[in-house]
N, C-alpha and C. Protein backbone atom coordinates (compact mmCIF):
# COMPACT_ATOMS: atom_id res chain seq x y z
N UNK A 1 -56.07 35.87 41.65
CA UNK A 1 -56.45 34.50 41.37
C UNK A 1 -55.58 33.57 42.22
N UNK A 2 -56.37 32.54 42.79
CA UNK A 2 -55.65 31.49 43.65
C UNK A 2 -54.59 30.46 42.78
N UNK A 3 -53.57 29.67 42.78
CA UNK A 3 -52.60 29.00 42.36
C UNK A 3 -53.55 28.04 42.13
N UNK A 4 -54.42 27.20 42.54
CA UNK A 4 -55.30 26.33 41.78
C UNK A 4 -56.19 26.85 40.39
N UNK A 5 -56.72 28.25 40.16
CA UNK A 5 -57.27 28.91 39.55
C UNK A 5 -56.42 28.97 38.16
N UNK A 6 -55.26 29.49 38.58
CA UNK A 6 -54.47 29.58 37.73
C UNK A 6 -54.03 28.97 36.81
N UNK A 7 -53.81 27.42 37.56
CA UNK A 7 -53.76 26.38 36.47
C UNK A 7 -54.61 25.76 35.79
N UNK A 8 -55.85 26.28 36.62
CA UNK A 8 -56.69 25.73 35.65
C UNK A 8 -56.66 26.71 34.15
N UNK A 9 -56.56 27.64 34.36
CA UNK A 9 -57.12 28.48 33.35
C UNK A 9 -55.94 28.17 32.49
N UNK A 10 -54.44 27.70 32.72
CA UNK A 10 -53.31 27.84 31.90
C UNK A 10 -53.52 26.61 31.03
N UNK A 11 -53.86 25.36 31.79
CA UNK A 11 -54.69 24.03 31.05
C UNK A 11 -55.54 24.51 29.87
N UNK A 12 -56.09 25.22 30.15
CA UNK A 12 -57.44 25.64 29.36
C UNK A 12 -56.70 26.22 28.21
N UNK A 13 -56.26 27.62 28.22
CA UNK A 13 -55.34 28.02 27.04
C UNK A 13 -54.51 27.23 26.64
N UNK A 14 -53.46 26.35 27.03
CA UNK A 14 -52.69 25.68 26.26
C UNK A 14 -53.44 24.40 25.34
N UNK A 15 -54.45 24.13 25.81
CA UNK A 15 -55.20 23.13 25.13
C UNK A 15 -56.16 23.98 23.98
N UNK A 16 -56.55 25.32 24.30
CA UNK A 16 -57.52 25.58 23.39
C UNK A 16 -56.53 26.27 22.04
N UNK A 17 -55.00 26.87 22.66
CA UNK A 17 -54.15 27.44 21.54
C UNK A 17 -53.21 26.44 21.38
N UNK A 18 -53.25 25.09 21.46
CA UNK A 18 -52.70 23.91 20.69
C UNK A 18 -51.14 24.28 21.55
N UNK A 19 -50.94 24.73 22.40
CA UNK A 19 -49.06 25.34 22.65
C UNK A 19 -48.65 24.71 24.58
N UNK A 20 -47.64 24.17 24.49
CA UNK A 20 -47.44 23.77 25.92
C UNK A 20 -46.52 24.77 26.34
N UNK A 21 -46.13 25.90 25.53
CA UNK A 21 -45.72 26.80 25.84
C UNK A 21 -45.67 28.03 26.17
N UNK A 22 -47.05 27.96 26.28
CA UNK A 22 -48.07 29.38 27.68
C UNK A 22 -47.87 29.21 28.96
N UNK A 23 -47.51 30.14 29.89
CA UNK A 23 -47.42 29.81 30.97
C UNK A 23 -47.98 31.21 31.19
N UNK A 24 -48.70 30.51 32.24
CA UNK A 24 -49.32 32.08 33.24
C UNK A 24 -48.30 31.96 34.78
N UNK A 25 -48.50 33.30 34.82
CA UNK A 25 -47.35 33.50 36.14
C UNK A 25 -47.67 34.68 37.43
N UNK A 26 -48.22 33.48 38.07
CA UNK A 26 -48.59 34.23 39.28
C UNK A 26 -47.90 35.59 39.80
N UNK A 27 -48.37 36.53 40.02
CA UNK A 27 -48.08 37.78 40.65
C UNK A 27 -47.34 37.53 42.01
N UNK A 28 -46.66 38.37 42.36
CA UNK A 28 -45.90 38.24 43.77
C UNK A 28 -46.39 38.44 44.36
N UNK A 29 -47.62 39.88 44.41
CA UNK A 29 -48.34 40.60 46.06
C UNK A 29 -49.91 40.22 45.09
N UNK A 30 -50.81 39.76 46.43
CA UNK A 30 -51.95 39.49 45.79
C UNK A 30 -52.40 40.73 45.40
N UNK A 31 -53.85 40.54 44.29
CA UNK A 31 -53.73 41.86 44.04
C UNK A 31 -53.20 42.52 42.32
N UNK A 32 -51.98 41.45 42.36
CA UNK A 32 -51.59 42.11 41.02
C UNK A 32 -52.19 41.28 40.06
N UNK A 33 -52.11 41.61 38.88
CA UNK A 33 -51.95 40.80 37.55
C UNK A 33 -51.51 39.70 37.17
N UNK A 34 -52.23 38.46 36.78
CA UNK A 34 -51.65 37.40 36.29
C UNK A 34 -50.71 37.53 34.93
N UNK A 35 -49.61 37.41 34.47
CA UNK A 35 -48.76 37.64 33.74
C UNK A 35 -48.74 36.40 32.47
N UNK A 36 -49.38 36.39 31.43
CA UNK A 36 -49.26 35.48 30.25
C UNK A 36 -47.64 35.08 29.30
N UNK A 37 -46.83 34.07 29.79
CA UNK A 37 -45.98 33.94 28.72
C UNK A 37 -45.41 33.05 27.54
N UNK A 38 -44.92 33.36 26.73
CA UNK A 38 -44.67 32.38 26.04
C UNK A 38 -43.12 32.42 25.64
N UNK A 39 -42.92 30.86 26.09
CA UNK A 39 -41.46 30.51 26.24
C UNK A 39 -40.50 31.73 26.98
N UNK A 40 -40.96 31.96 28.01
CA UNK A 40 -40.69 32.93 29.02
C UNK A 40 -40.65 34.27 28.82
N UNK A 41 -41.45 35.17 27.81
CA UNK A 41 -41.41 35.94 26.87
C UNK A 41 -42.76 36.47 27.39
N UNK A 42 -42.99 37.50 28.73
CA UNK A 42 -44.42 38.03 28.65
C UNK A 42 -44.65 38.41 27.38
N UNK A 43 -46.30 38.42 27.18
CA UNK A 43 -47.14 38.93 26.46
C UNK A 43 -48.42 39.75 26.49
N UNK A 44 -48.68 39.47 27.59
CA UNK A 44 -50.05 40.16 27.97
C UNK A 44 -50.25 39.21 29.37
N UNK A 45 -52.05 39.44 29.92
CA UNK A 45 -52.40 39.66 31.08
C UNK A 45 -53.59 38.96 31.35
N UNK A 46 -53.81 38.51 31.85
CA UNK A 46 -55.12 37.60 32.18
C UNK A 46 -55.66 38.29 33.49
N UNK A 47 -56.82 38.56 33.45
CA UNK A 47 -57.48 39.03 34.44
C UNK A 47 -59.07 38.57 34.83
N UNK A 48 -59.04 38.22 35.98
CA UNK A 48 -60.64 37.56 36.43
C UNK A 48 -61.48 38.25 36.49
N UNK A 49 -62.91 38.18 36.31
CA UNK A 49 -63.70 38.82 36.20
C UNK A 49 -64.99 38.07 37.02
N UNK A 50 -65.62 38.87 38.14
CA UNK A 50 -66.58 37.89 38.77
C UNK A 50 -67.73 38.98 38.88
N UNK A 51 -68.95 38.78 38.32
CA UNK A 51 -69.85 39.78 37.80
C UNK A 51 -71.40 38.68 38.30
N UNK A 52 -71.99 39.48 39.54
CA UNK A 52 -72.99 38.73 39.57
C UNK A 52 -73.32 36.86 39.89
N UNK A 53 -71.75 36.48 40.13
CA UNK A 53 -71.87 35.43 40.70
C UNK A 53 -71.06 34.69 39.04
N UNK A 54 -71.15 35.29 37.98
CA UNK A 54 -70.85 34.72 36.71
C UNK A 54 -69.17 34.70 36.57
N UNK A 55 -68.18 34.09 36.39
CA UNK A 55 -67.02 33.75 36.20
C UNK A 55 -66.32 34.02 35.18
N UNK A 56 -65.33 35.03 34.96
CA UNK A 56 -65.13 35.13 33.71
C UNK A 56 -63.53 35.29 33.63
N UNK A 57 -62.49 35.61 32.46
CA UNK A 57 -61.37 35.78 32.09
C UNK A 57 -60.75 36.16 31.28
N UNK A 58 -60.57 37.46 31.23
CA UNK A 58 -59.92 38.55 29.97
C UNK A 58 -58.74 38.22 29.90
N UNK A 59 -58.29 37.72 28.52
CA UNK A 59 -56.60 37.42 28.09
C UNK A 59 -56.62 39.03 27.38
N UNK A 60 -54.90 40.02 27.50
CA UNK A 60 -54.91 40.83 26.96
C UNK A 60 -53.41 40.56 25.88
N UNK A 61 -53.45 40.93 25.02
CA UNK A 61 -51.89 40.34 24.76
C UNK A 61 -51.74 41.45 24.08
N UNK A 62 -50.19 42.08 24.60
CA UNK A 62 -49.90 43.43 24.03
C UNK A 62 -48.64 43.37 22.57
N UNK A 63 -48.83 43.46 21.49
CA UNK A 63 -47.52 43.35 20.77
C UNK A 63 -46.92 44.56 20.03
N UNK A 64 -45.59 44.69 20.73
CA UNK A 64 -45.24 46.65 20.57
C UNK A 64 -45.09 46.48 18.54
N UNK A 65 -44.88 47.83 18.69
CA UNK A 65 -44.07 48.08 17.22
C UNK A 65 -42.59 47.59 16.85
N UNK A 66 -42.34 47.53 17.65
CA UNK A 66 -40.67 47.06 17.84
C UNK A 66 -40.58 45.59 17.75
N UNK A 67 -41.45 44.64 17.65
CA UNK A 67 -41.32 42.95 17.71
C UNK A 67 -41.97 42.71 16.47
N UNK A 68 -42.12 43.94 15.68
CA UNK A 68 -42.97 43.11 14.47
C UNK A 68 -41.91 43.69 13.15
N UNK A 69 -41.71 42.37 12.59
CA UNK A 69 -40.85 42.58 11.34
C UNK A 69 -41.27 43.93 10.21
N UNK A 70 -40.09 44.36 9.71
CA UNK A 70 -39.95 45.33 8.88
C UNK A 70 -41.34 45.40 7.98
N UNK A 71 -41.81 46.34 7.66
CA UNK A 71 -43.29 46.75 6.65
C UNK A 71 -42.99 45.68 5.35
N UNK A 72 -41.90 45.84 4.53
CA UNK A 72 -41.19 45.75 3.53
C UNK A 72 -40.94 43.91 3.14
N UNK A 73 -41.06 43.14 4.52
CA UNK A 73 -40.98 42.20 4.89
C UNK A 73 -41.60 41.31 4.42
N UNK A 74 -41.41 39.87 3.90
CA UNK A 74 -42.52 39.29 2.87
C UNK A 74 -43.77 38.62 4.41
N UNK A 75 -44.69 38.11 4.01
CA UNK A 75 -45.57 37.74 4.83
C UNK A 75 -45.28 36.33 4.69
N UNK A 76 -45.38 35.29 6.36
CA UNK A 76 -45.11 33.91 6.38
C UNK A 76 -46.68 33.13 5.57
N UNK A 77 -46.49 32.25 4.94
CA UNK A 77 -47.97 31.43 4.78
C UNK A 77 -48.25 31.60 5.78
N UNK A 78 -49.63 31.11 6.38
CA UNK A 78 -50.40 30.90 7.23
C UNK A 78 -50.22 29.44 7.53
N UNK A 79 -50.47 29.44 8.75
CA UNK A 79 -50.21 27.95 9.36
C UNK A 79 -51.68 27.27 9.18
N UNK A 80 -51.30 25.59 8.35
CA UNK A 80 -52.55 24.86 8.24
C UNK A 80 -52.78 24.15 10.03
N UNK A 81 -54.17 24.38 9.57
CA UNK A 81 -54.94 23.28 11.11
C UNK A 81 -55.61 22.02 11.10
């Protein structure tokens, strides 16, 4: 994805997930993977998709076993919208 592309699409997520703290992060060698983060914290992967002339954009967001609080752990409320 081109550096204009990019921002567009990072506009787009930060406005549609309410957060100014997504950043997508261009790959070094073209070719690679756009890199999704939050508050400098990869998470997953955004990848373009061009099918037939149609435009598209897979967010993947990976979250290990190791970043998620203990089983035992009480659950936060849910955030109102």
């Amino acid at each position: 994805m081109k550096t204009q592309e990019i921002a567009r699409v990072q506009a787009y997520l930060r406005r549609l997930l309410g957060s100014e703290k997504l950043q997508l992060i261009a790959p070094v060698r073209a070719g690679l993977t756009v890199e999704l983060a939050v508050n400098g914290e990869v998470i997953g992967t955004v990848d373009r998709d061009d099918e037939e002339g149609e435009v598209s954009y897979a967010v993947t967001i990976s979250v290990l076993e190791e970043d998620l609080p203990p089983q035992d752990a009480p659950t936060p409320p849910a955030r109102k919208r």
